[in-house]
Each structure stands twice: as C-alpha cells, then as structure tokens.
C-alpha atoms as a PDB file:
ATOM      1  CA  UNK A   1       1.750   0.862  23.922  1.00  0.00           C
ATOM      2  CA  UNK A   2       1.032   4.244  23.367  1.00  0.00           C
ATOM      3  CA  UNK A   3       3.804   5.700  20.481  1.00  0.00           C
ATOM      4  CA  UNK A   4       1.894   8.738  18.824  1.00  0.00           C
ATOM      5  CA  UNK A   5       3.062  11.047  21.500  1.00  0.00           C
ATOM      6  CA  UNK A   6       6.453  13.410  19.791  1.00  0.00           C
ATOM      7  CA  UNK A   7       8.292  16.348  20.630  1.00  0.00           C
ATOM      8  CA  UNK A   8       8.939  16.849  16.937  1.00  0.00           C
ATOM      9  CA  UNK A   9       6.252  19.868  16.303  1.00  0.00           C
ATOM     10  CA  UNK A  10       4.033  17.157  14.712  1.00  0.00           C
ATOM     11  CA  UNK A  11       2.770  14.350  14.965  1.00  0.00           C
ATOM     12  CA  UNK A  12       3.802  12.285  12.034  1.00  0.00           C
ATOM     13  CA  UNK A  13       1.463   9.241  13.231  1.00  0.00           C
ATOM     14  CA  UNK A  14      -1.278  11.340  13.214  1.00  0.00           C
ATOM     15  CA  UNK A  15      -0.463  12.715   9.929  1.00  0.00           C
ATOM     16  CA  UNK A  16      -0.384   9.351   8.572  1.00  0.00           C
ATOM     17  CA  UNK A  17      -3.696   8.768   9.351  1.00  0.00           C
ATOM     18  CA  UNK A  18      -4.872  12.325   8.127  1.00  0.00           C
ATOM     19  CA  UNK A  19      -3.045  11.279   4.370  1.00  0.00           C
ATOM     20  CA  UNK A  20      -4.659   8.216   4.047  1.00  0.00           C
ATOM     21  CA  UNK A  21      -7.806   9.763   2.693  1.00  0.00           C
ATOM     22  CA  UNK A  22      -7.772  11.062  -0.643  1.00  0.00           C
ATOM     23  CA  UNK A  23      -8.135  14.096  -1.782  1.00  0.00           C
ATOM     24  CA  UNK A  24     -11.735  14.581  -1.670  1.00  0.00           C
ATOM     25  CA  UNK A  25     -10.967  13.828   2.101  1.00  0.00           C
ATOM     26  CA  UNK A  26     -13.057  10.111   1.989  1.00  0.00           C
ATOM     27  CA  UNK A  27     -11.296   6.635   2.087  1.00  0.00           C
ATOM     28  CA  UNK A  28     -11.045   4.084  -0.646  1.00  0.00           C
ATOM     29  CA  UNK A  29     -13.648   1.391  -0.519  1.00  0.00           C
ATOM     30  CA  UNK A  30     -10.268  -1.315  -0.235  1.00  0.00           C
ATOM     31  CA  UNK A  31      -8.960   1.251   2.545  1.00  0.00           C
ATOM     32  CA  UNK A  32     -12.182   0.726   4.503  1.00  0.00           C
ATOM     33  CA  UNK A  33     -13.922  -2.839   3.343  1.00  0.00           C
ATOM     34  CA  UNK A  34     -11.337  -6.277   3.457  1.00  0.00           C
ATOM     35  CA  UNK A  35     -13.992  -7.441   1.142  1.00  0.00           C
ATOM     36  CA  UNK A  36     -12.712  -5.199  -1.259  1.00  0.00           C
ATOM     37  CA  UNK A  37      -9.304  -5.434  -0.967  1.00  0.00           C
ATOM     38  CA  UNK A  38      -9.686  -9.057  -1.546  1.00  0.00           C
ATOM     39  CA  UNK A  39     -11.840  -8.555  -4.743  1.00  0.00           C
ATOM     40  CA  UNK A  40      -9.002  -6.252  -6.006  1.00  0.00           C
ATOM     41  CA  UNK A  41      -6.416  -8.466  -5.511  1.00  0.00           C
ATOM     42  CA  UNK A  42      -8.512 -11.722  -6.953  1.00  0.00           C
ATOM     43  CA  UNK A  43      -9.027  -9.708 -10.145  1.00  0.00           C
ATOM     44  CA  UNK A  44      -5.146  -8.588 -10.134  1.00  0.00           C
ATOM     45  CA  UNK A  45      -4.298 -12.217  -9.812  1.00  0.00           C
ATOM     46  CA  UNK A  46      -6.072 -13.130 -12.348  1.00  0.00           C
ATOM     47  CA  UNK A  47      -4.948 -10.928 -14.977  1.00  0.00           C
ATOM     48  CA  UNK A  48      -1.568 -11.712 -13.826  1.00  0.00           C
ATOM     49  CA  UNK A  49      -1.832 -15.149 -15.050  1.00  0.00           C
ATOM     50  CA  UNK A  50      -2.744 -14.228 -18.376  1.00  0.00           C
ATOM     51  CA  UNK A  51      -0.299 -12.285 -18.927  1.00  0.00           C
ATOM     52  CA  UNK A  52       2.210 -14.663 -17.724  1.00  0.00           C
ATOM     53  CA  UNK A  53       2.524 -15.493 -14.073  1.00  0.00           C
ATOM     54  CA  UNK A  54       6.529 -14.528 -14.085  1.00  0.00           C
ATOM     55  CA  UNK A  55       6.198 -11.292 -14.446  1.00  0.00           C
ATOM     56  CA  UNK A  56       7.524  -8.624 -11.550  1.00  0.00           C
ATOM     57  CA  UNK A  57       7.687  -5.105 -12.130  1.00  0.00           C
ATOM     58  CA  UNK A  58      11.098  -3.990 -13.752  1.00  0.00           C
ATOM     59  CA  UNK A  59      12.156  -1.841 -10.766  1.00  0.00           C
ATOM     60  CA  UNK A  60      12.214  -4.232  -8.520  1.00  0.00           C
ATOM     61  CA  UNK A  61      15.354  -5.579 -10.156  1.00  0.00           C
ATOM     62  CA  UNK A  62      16.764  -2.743  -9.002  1.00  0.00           C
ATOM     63  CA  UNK A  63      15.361  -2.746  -5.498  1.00  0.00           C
ATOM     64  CA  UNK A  64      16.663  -6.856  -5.506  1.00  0.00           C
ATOM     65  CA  UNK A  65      20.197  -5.732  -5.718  1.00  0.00           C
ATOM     66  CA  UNK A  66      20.074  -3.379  -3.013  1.00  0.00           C
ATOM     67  CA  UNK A  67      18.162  -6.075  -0.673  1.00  0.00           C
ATOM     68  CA  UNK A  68      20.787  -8.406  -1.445  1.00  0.00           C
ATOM     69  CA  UNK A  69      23.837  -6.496   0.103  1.00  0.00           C
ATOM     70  CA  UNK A  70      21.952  -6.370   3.592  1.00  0.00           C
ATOM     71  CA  UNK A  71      20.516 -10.044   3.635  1.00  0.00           C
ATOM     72  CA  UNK A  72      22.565 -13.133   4.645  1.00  0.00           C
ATOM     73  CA  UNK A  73      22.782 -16.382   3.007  1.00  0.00           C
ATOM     74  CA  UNK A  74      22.146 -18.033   6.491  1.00  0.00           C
ATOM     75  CA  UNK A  75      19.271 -15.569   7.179  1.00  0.00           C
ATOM     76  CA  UNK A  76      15.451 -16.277   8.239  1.00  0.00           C
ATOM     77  CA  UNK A  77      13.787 -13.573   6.571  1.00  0.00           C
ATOM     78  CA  UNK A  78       9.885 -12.468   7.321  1.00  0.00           C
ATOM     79  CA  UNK A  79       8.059 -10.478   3.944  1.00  0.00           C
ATOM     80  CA  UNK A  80       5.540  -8.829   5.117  1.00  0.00           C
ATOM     81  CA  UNK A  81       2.925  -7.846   1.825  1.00  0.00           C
ATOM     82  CA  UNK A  82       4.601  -9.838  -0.952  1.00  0.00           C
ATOM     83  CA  UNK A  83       1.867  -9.597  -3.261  1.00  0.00           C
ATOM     84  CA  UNK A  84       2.175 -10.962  -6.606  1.00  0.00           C
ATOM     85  CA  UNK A  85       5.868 -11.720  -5.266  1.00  0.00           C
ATOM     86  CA  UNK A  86       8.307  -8.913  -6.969  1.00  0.00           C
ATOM     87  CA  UNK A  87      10.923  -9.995  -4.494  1.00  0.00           C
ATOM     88  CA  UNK A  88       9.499 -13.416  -2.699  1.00  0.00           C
ATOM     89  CA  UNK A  89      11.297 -15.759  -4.723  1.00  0.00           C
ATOM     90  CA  UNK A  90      14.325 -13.637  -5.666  1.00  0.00           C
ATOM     91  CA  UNK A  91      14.821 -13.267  -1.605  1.00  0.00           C
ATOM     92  CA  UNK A  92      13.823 -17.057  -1.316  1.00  0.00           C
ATOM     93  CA  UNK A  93      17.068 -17.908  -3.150  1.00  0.00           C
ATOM     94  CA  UNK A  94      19.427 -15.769  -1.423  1.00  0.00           C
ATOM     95  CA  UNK A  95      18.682 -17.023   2.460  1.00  0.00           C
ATOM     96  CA  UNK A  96      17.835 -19.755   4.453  1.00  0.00           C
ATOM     97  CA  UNK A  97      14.300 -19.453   4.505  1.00  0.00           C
ATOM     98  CA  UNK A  98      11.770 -17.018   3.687  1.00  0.00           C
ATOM     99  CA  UNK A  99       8.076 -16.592   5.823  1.00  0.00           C
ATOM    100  CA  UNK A 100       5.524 -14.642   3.797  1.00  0.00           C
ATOM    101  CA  UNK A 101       2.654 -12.493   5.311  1.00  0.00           C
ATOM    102  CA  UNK A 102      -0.431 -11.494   3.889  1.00  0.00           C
ATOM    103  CA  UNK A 103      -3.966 -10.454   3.982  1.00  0.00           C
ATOM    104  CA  UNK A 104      -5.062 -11.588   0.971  1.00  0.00           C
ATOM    105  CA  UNK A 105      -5.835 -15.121   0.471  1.00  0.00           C
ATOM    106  CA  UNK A 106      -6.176 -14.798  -3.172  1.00  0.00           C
ATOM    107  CA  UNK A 107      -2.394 -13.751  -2.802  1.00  0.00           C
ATOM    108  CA  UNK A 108      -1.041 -16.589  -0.645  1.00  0.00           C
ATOM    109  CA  UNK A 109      -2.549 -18.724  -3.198  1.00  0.00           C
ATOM    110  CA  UNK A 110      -0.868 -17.760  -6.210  1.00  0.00           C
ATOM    111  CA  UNK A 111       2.355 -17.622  -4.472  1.00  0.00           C
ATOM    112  CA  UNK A 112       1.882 -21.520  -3.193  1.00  0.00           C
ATOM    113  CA  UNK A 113       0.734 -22.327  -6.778  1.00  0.00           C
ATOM    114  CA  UNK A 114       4.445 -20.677  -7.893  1.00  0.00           C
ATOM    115  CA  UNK A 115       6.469 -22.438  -5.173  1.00  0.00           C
ATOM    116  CA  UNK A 116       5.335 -25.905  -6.027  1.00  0.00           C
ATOM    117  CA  UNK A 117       5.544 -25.506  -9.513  1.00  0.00           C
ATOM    118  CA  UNK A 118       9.352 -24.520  -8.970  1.00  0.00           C
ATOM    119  CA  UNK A 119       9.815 -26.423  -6.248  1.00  0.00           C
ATOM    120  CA  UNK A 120      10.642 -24.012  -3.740  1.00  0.00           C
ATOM    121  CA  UNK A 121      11.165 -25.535  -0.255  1.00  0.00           C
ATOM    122  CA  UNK A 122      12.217 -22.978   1.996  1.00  0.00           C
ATOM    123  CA  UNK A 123       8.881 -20.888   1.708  1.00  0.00           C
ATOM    124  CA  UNK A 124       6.222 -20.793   4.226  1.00  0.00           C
ATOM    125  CA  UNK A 125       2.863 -18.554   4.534  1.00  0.00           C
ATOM    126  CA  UNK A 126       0.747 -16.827   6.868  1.00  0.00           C
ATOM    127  CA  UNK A 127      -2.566 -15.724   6.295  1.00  0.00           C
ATOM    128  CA  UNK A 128      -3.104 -12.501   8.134  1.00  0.00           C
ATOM    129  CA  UNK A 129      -3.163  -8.713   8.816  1.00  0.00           C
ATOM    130  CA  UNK A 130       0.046  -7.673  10.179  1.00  0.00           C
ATOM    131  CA  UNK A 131      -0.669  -5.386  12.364  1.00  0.00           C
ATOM    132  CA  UNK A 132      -3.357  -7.946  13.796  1.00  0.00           C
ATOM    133  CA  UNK A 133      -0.999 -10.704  14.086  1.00  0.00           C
ATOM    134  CA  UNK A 134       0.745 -11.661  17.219  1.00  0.00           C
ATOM    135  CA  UNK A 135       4.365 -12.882  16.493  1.00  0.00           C
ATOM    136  CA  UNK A 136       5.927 -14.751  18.855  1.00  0.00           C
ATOM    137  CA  UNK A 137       8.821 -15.943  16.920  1.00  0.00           C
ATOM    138  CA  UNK A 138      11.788 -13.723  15.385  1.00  0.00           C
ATOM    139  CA  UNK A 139      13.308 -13.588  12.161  1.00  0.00           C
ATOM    140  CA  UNK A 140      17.185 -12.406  11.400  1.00  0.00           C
ATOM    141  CA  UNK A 141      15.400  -9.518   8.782  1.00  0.00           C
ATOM    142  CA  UNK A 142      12.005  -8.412   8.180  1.00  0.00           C
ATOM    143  CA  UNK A 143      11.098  -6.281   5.506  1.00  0.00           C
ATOM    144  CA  UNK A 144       8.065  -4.875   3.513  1.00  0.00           C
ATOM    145  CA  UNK A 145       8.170  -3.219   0.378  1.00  0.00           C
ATOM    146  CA  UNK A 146       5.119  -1.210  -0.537  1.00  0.00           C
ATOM    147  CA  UNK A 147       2.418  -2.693   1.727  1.00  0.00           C
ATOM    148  CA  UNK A 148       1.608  -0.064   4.171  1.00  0.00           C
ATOM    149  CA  UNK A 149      -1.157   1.419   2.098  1.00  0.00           C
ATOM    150  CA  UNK A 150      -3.866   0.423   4.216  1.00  0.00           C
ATOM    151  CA  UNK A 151      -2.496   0.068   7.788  1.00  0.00           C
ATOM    152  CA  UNK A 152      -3.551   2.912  10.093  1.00  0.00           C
ATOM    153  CA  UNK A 153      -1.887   2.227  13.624  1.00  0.00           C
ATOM    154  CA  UNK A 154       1.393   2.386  11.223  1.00  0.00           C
ATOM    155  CA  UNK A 155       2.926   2.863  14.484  1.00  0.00           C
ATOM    156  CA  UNK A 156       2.223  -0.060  15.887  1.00  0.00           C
ATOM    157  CA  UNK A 157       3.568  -1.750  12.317  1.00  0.00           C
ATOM    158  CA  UNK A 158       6.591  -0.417  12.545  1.00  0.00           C
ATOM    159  CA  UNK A 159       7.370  -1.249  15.864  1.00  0.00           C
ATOM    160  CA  UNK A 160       6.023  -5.219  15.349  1.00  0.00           C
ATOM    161  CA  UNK A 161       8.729  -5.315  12.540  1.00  0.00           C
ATOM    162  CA  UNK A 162      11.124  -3.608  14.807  1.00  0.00           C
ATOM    163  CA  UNK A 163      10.140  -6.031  18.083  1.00  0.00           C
ATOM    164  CA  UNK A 164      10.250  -9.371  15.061  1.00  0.00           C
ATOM    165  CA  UNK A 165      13.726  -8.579  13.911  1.00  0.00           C
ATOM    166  CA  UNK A 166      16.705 -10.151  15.554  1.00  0.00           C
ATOM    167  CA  UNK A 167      19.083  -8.372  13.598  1.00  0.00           C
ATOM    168  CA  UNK A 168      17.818  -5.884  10.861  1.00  0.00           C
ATOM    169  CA  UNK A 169      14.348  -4.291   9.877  1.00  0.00           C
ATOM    170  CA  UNK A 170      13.795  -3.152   6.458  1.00  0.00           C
ATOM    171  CA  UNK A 171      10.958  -1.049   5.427  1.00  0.00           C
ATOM    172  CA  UNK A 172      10.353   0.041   1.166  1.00  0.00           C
ATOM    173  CA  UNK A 173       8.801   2.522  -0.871  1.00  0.00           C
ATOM    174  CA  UNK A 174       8.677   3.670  -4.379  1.00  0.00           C
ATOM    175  CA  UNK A 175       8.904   7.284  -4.074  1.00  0.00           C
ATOM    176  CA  UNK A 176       8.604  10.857  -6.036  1.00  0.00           C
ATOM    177  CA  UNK A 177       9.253  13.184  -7.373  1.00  0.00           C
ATOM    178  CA  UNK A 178       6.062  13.765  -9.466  1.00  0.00           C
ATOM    179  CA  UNK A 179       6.302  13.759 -13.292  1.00  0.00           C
ATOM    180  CA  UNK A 180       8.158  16.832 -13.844  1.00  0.00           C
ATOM    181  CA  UNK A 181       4.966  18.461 -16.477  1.00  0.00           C
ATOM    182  CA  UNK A 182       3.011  18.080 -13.217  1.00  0.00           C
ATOM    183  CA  UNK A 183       5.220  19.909 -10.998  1.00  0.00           C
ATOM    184  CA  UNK A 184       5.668  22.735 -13.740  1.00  0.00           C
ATOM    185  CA  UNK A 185       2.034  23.012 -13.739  1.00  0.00           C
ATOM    186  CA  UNK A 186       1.318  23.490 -10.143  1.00  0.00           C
ATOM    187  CA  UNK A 187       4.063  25.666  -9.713  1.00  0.00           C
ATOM    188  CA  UNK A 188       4.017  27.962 -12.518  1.00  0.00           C
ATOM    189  CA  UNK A 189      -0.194  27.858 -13.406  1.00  0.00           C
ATOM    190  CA  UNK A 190      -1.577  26.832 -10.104  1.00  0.00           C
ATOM    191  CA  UNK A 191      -2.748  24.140 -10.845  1.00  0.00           C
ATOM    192  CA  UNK A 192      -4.329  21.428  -8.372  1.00  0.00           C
ATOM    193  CA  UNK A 193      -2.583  17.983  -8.723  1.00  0.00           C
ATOM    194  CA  UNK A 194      -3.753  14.894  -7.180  1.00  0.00           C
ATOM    195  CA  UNK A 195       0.598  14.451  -5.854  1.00  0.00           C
ATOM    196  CA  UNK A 196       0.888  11.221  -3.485  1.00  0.00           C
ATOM    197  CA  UNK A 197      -0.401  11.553   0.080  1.00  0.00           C
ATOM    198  CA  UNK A 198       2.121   9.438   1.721  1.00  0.00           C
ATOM    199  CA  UNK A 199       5.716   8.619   0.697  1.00  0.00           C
ATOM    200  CA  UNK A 200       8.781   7.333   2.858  1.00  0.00           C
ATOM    201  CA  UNK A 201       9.769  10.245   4.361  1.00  0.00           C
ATOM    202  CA  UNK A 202       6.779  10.047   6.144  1.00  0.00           C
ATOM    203  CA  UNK A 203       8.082   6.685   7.423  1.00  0.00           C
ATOM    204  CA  UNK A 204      11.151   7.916   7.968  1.00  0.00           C
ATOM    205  CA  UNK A 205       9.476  11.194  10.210  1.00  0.00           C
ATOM    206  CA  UNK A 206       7.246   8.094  12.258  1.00  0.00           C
ATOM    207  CA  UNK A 207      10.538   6.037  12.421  1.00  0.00           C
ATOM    208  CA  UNK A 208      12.463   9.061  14.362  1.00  0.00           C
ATOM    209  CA  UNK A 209       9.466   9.911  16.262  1.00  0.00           C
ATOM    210  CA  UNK A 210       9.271   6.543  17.256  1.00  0.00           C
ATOM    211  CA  UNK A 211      12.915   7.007  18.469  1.00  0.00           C
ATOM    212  CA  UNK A 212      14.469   4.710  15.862  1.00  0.00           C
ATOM    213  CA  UNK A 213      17.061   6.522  13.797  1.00  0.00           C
ATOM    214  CA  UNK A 214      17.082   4.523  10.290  1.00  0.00           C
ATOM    215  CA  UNK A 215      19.634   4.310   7.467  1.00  0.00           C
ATOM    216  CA  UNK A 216      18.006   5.715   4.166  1.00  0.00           C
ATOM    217  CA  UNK A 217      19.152   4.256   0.772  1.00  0.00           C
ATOM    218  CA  UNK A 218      17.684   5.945  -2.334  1.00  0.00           C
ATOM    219  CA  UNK A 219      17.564   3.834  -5.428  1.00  0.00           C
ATOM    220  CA  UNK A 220      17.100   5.979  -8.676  1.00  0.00           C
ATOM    221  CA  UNK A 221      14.903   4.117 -11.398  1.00  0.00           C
ATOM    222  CA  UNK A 222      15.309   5.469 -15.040  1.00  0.00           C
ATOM    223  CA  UNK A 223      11.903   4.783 -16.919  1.00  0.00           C
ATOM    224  CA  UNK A 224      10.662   5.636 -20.378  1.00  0.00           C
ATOM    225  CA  UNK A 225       7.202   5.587 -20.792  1.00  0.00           C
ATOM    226  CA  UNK A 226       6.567   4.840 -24.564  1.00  0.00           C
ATOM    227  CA  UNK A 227       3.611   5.965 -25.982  1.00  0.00           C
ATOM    228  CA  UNK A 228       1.736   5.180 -29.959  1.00  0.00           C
ATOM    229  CA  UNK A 229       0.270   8.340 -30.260  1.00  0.00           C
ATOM    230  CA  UNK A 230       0.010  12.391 -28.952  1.00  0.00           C
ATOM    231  CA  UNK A 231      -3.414  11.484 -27.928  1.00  0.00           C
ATOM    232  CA  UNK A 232      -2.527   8.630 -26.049  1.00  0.00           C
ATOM    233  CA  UNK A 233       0.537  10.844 -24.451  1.00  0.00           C
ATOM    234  CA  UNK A 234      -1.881  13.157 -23.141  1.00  0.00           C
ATOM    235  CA  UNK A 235      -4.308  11.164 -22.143  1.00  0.00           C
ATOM    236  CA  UNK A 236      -2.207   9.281 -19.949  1.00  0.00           C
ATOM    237  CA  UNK A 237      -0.698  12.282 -18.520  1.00  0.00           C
ATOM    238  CA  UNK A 238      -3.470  14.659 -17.610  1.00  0.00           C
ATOM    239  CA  UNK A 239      -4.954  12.102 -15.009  1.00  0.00           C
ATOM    240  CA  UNK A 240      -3.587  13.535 -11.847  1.00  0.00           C
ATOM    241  CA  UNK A 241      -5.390  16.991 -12.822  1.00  0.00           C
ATOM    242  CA  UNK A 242      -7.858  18.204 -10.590  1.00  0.00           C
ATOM    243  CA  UNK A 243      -8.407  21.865 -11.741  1.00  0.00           C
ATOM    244  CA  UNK A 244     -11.657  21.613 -13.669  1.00  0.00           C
ATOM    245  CA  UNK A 245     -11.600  23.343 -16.786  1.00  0.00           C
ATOM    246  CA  UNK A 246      -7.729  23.345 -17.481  1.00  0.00           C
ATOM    247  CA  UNK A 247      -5.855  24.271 -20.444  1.00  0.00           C
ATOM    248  CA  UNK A 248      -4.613  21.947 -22.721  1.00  0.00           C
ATOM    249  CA  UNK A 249      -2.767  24.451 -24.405  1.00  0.00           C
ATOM    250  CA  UNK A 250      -0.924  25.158 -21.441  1.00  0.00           C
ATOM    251  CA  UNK A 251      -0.250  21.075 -20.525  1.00  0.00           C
ATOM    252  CA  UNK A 252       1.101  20.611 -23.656  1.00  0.00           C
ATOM    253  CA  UNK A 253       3.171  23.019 -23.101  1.00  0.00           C
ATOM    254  CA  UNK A 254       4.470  21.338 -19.580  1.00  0.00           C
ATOM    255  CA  UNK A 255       5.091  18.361 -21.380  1.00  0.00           C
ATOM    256  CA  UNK A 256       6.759  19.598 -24.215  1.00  0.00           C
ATOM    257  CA  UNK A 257       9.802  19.791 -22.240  1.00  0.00           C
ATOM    258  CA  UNK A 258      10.260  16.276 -21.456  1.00  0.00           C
ATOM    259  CA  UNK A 259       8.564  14.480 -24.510  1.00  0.00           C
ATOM    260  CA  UNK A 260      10.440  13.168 -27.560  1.00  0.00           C
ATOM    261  CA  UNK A 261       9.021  12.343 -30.445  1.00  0.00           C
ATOM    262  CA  UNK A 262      10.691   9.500 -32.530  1.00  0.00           C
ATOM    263  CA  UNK A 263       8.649   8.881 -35.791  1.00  0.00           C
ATOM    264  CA  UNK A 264       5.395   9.701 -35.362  1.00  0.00           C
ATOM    265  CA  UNK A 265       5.667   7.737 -31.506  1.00  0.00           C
ATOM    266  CA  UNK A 266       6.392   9.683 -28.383  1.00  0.00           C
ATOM    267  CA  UNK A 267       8.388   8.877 -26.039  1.00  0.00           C
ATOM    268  CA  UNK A 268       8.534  10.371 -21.998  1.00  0.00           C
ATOM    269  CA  UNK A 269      11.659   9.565 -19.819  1.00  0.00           C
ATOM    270  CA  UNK A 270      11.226  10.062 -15.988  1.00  0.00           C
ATOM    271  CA  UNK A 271      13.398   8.803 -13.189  1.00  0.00           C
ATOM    272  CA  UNK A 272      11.269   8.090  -9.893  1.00  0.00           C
ATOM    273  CA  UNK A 273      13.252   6.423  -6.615  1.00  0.00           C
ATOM    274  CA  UNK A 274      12.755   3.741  -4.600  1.00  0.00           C
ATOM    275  CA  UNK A 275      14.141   4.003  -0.680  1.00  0.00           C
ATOM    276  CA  UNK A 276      14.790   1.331   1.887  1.00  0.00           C
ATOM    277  CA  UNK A 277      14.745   2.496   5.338  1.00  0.00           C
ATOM    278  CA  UNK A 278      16.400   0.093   7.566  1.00  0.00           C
ATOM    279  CA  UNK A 279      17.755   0.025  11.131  1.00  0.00           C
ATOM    280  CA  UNK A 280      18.890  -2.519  14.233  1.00  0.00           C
ATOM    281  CA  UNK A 281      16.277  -3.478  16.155  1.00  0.00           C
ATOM    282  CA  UNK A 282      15.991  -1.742  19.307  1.00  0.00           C
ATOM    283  CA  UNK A 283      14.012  -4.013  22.294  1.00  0.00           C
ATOM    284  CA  UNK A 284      14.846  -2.147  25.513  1.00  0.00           C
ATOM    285  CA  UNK A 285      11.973   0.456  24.780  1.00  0.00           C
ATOM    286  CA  UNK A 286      10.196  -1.208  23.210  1.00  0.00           C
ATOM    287  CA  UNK A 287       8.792  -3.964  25.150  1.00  0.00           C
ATOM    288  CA  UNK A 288       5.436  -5.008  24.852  1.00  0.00           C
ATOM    289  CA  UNK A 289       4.721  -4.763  29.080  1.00  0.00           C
ATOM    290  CA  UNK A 290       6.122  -1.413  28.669  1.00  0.00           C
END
C-alpha cells in the first residue's frame, strides 16, 4: 500500500529516508550491508558478556515503569529489536508471554542463552527483518524501543505494528535535546554540529501523516556524566564538532556553564528524554487489499 502520499506540506516519509544518511550525505556501512550489522552486533555481544551479561542501560529503568502502566498481566506482547534485552525480560515478567523479533542472529542467541539460564518460559524468538516479515498472527501490544535505525519503508513499519496489534501499539525513542555546550555553540559561534538526524517527532510527524493520531509520553532522564580528568572532559565532548579548525578557547567556554568540578574530577549533568508514542490500532484503512 502506498502511505507516503500527505497533505501536511511535507512528506515526513520521505524525510525519513533523506535523514538516514549522515552528514556527509553517505550511509553507514551497517545502514547499507546486513553483513555488517551482524558483525557489529557479534562484537557488542561479546563485550557484553565480559562485562557481565546483566547489564541494561540505566534509563531503561525508567522507560520499564512507564511500559508497565500500559501492558497487561494477561497480555501477548510482540518486541520488535530487543537487542541485548533492556526491556525483554523485565516485560517477560509482567505479561503472559512475550515474542521477540530480530535481525540479528548473534542477538537471538544471547537472549536464548539468558532465558534458559533463568528459566524463562514464556519467551519465544523470531529471526527476521521486520519490515520483511509477514505476520499473520496478532499480539494484545507491540512495541519497539530504539530499533528503527535502519528501516527505510518506516512507513510500512509502522503500519505492520499498527495492522499486528489487537489492542495497543507502542513505538520508543531516546530523544534530545543536544548537550546544552553544543547548542550554545551553534547558536552563539556558528558552529556546525553533527545534532541527531532522526528523533521521535519524526515518528510522531509519519504517525499523523499516516492518519494515526498517537499519545506522546515524555520520560525525562537525569544523567551525570563523570569524568577523571579536564582532558578527558573535553575530549569526550568535542566529538560532535564538525567546524574544522574550532576554538577550544571558545568550547571551554560552552562547557563551563554546565561542568562542576569536585576535587580535581569533573563532573557534567544533562537530562535527555525518552518518548513512547502509542495509539489503538486502527484496521479499517489499513487493510492490506486496500
């Protein structure tokens, strides 16, 4: 079916597409090559496990409690892009029974390995490219949190999870705003920052043009970013620079303003957001004869 079509002033689909590239205006070699993408996440893996296979990222404690007030005990629930599993097994032991989908098989792996070594039983996998797949079945929710990196009909995505949900879809990002030292620098030197190319209110734009109007929940994250020395403070914070020959000086200065120094460590503190966009699915339009 043909959804790219909008009487919006733009097309948000197309747009999509356009921000996938990076700046330089080529694609990522895991954008373009599957190959890739499965190296990447076979290396990930990998140091995972050495680090200790348990480990999720701390915002997606946050993220967890929000998920739980719209999932049901009795619910199937379809994950589309768990990866390393920030919210698999949480969600596995809040419903009925939990279907993961994913690409990479170096990902389905690892999370078998973790649900029979805790004995989960109410966890099944596909292997596959969701917007490749062809789902017959439905699930009560369906929801994917950060996976929509590489698909390009994201259209077509968005409607699958829409057409596979018999009573709620639920689509997540971690969102902006920038750093605030990067902001300060574009806006008051002019300087060229590589900010993201696609966030959820790009979703949210496709959603509506799409003709689905979606609740949006913004979760704030506090973070402090902790840092053993200046140079290692400015190191890690002058990567999203693009304007060749910049000033230190003057990025010191930008940071200045949000850096505290405890003894002799510094210390940055920056709240980004994560946002779940969620909605009823709608069928009547959306049929796949249509």
């Amino acid at each position: 079916m043909e959804v790219s079509n909008t009487l919006l002033g733009c097309d948000y689909i197309d747009l999509w597409k356009k921000n996938m590239k990076e700046w330089d205006g080529t694609l990522s070699k895991r954008m373009i090559y599957d190959e890739a993408e499965e190296h990447f996440w076979n290396s990930f893996i990998e140091k995972k496990k050495q680090k200790g296979e348990d480990y999720i990222n701390l915002y997606a404690y946050r993220v967890q409690e929000e998920l739980l007030t719209l999932v049901h005990s009795k619910d199937s629930v379809l994950e589309i892009g768990p990866g390393w599993g920030n919210y698999t097994f949480f969600m596995a032991k809040n419903v009925n029974h939990l279907t993961c989908v994913d690409s990479s098989q170096s990902v389905i792996n690892f999370l078998k390995e973790k649900t029979e070594k805790y004995h989960y039983k109410n966890i099944s996998f596909i292997h596959g490219k969701w917007e490749q797949l062809n789902m017959k079945q439905r699930y009560d929710v369906v929801f994917g949190i950060n996976c929509y990196y590489r698909i390009n009909d994201i259209g077509e995505a968005l409607l699958k999870m829409n057409n596979a949900a018999s009573r709620l879809a639920i689509v997540g990002m971690t969102s902006g705003p920038e750093k605030p030292h990067y902001i300060d620098l574009h806006r008051e030197r002019g300087y060229s920052i590589r900010f993201r190319r696609t966030d959820y209110i790009h979703l949210q734009n496709i959603l509506y043009q799409l003709g689905i109007m979606a609740n949006c929940k913004i979760i704030n994250i506090p973070s402090v970013t902790a840092y053993p020395s200046y140079d290692a403070l400015i190191q890690d914070n002058i990567t999203k620079i693009m304007t060749k020959g910049y000033n230190k000086g003057e990025v010191e200065q930008a940071l200045s303003r949000y850096v505290i120094e405890k003894d002799g460590k510094y210390e940055y503190p920056y709240t980004f957001n994560a946002v779940l966009l969620y909605w009823k699915p709608i069928y009547d339009r959306f049929r796949p004869d249509k």
